[in-house]
Protein backbone atom coordinates (compact mmCIF):
# COMPACT_ATOMS: atom_id res chain seq x y z
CA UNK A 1 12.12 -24.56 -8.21
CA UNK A 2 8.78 -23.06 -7.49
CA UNK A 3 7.74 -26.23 -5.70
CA UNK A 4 10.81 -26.25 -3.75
CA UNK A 5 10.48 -22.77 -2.81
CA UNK A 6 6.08 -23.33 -1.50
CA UNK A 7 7.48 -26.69 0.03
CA UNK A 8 10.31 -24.72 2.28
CA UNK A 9 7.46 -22.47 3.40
CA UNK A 10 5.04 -24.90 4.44
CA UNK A 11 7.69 -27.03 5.87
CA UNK A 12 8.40 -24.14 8.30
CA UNK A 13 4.66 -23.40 8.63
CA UNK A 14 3.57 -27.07 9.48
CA UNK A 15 6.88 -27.92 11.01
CA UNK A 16 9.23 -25.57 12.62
CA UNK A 17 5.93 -23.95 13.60
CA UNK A 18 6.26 -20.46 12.50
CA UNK A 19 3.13 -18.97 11.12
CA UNK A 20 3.38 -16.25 8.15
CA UNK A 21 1.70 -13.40 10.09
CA UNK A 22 3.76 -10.18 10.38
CA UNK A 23 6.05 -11.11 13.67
CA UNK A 24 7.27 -14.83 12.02
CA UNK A 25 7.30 -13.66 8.44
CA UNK A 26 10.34 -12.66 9.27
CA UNK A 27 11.83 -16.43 10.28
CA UNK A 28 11.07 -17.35 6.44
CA UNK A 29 12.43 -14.84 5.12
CA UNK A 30 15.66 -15.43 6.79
CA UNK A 31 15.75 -19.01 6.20
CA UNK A 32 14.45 -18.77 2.40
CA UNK A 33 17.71 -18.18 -0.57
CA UNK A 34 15.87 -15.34 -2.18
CA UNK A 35 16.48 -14.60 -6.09
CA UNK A 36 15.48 -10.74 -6.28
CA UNK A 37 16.09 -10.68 -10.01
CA UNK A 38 13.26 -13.21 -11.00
CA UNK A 39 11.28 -11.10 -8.32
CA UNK A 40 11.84 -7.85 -9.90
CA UNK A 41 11.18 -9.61 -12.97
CA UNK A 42 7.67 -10.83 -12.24
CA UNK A 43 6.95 -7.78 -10.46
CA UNK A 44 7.52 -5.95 -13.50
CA UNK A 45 5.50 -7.86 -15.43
CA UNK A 46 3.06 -8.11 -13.13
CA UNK A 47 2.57 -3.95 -12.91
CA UNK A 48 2.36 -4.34 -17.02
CA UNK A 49 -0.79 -6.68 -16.08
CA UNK A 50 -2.29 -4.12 -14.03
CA UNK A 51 -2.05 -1.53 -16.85
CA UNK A 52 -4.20 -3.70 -18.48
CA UNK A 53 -6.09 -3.88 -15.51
CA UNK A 54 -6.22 -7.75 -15.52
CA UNK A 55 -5.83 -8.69 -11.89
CA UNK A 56 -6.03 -12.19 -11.44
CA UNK A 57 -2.53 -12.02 -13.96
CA UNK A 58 -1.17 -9.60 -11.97
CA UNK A 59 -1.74 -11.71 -8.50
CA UNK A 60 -0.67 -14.72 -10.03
CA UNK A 61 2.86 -12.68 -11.14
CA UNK A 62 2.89 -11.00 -7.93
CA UNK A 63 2.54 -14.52 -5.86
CA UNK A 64 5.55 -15.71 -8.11
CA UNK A 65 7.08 -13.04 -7.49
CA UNK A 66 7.11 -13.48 -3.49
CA UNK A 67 8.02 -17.47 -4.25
CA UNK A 68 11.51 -16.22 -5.48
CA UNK A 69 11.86 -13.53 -2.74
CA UNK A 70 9.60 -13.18 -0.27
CA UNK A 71 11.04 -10.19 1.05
CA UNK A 72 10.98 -7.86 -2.25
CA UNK A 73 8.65 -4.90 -0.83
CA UNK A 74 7.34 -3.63 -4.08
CA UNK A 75 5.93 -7.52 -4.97
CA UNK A 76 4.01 -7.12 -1.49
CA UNK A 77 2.90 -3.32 -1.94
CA UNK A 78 1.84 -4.08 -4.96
CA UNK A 79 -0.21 -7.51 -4.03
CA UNK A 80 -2.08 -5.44 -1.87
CA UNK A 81 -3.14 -3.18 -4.54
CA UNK A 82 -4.87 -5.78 -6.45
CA UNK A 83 -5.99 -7.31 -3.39
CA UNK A 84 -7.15 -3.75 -2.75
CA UNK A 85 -9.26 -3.47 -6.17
CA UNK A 86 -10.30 -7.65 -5.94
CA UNK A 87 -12.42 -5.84 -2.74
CA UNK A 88 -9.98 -8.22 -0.42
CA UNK A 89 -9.42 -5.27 2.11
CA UNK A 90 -8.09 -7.60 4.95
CA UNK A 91 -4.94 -9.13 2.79
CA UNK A 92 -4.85 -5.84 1.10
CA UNK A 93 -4.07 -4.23 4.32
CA UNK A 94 -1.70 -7.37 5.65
CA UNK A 95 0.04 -7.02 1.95
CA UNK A 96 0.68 -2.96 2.69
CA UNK A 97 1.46 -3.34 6.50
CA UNK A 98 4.30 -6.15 5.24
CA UNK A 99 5.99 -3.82 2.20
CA UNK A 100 5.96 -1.13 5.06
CA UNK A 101 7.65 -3.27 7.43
CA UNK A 102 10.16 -4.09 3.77
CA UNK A 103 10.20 -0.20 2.46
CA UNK A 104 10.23 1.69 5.55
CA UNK A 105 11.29 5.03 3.72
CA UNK A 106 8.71 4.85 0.90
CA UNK A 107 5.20 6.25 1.97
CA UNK A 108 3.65 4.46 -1.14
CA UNK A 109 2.72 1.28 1.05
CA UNK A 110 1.78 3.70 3.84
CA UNK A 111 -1.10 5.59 1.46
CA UNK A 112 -2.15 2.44 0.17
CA UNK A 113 -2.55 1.28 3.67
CA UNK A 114 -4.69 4.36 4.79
CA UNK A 115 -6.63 3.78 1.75
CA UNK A 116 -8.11 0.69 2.97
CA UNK A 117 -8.19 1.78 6.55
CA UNK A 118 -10.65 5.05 5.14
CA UNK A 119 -12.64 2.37 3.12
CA UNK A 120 -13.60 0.62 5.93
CA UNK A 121 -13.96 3.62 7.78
CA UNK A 122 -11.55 3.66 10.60
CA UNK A 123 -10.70 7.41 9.75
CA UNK A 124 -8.28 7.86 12.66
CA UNK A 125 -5.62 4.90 11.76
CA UNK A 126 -6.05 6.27 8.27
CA UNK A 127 -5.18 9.86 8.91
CA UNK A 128 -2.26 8.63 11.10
CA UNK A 129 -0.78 6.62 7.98
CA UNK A 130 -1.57 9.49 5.76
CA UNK A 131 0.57 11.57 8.08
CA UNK A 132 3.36 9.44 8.54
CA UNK A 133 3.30 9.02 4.27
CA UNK A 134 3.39 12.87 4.25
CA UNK A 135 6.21 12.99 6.49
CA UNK A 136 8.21 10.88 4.16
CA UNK A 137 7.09 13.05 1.33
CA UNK A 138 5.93 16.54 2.28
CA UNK A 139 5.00 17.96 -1.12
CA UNK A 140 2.81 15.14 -2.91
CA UNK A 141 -0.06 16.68 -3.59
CA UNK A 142 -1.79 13.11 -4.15
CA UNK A 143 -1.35 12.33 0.01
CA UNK A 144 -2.59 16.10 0.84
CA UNK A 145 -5.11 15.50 -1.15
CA UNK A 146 -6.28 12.27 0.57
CA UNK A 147 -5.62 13.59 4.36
CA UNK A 148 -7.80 16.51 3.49
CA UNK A 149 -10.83 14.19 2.12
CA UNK A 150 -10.14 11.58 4.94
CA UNK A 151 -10.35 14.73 7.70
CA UNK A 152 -13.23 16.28 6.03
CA UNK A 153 -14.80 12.49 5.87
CA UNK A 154 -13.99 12.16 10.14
CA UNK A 155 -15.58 15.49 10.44
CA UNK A 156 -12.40 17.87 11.35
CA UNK A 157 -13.07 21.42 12.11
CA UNK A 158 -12.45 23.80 9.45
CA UNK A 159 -9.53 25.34 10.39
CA UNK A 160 -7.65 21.86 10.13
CA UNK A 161 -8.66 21.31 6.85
CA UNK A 162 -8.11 24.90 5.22
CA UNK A 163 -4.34 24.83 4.60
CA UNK A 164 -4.38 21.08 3.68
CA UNK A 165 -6.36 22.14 0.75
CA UNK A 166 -4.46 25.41 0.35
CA UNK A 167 -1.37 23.52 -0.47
CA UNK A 168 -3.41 21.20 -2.64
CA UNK A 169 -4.30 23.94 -4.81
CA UNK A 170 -0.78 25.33 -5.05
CA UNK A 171 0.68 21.72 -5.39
CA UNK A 172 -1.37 19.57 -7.53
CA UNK A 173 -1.57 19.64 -11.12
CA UNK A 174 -4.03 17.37 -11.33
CA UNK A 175 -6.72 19.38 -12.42
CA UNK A 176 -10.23 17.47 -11.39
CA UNK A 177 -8.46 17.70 -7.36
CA UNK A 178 -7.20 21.61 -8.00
CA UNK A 179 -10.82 21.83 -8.74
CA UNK A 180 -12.22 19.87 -6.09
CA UNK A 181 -10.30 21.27 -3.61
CA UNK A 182 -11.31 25.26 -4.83
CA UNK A 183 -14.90 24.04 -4.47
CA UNK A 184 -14.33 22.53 -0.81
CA UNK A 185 -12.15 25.62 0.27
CA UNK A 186 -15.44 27.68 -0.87
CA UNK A 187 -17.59 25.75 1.08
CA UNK A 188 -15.76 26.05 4.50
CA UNK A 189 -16.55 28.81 6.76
């Protein structure tokens, strides 16, 4: 089955033409039968694999995964976590953009996403996806948290930065970032 499934997509690939960037993707999944219970399934297991932080498991479940449906969002968000720890910031970033694209009302894939974009230092496309995550979810402290440190990173005035950690220290409970963020509040002007 699995050969079936990795000989449909390079039969489209090599034949039919399409490519598996983010506009085409689309053209497999379409043509593929997708079986979102074995997905799930390896997903699962694959997030059990990344508890024990063994990532070359958890990528091999997670490719698996997309072979029986390779539309399943969380399979792709999650790829581009380990992708994102393996230092592979490029399919990382493809992996997030895609389970965005999948999971359009879940700003998990758009944090991760900013997370590589501030890694590589591109500040402004990473405040923009921390925004639109914090849109979806208003009161996470963890993405108020990270658009604070991304705007102090870029270099934001003050005044911009101020209430972001105000509402960290009111909405975290995390208490190394309620503590971080007391410290940085001290330290603006």
């Amino acid at each position: 089955m699995k050969i079936l499934s990795i000989a449909s997509i390079l039969f489209c690939v090599l034949i039919a033409g399409c490519t598996l960037d983010g506009s085409n993707y689309h053209k497999v999944l379409v043509e593929r039968h997708a079986n979102t219970d074995l997905a799930r399934s390896k997903n699962k297991a694959a997030l059990k694999a990344l508890e024990y932080e063994d990532l070359e498991v958890a990528e091999s479940l997670l490719k698996e995964a997309l072979a029986a449906d390779v539309g399943f969002g969380p399979a792709h968000n999650n790829l581009g976590k380990v992708y994102y720890e393996q230092g592979k910031l490029y399919l990382a970033a493809w992996e997030f953009e895609y389970a965005i694209k999948l999971l359009p009302h879940n700003p998990e894939p758009r944090n991760n996403l900013a997370l590589v974009l501030e890694t590589v230092r591109r500040f402004d496309e990473s405040i923009t996806n921390y925004e639109a995550a914090l849109e979806l979810q208003p009161d996470n402290p963890e993405l108020l948290g990270n658009l604070a440190r991304v705007k102090m990173r870029r270099g934001d005035p003050p005044e911009d930065i101020k209430q972001l950690l105000m509402d960290l220290i009111l909405k975290d409970t995390r208490p190394e970032w309620v503590a971080w963020a007391k410290q940085e509040l001290s330290l603006l002007p």
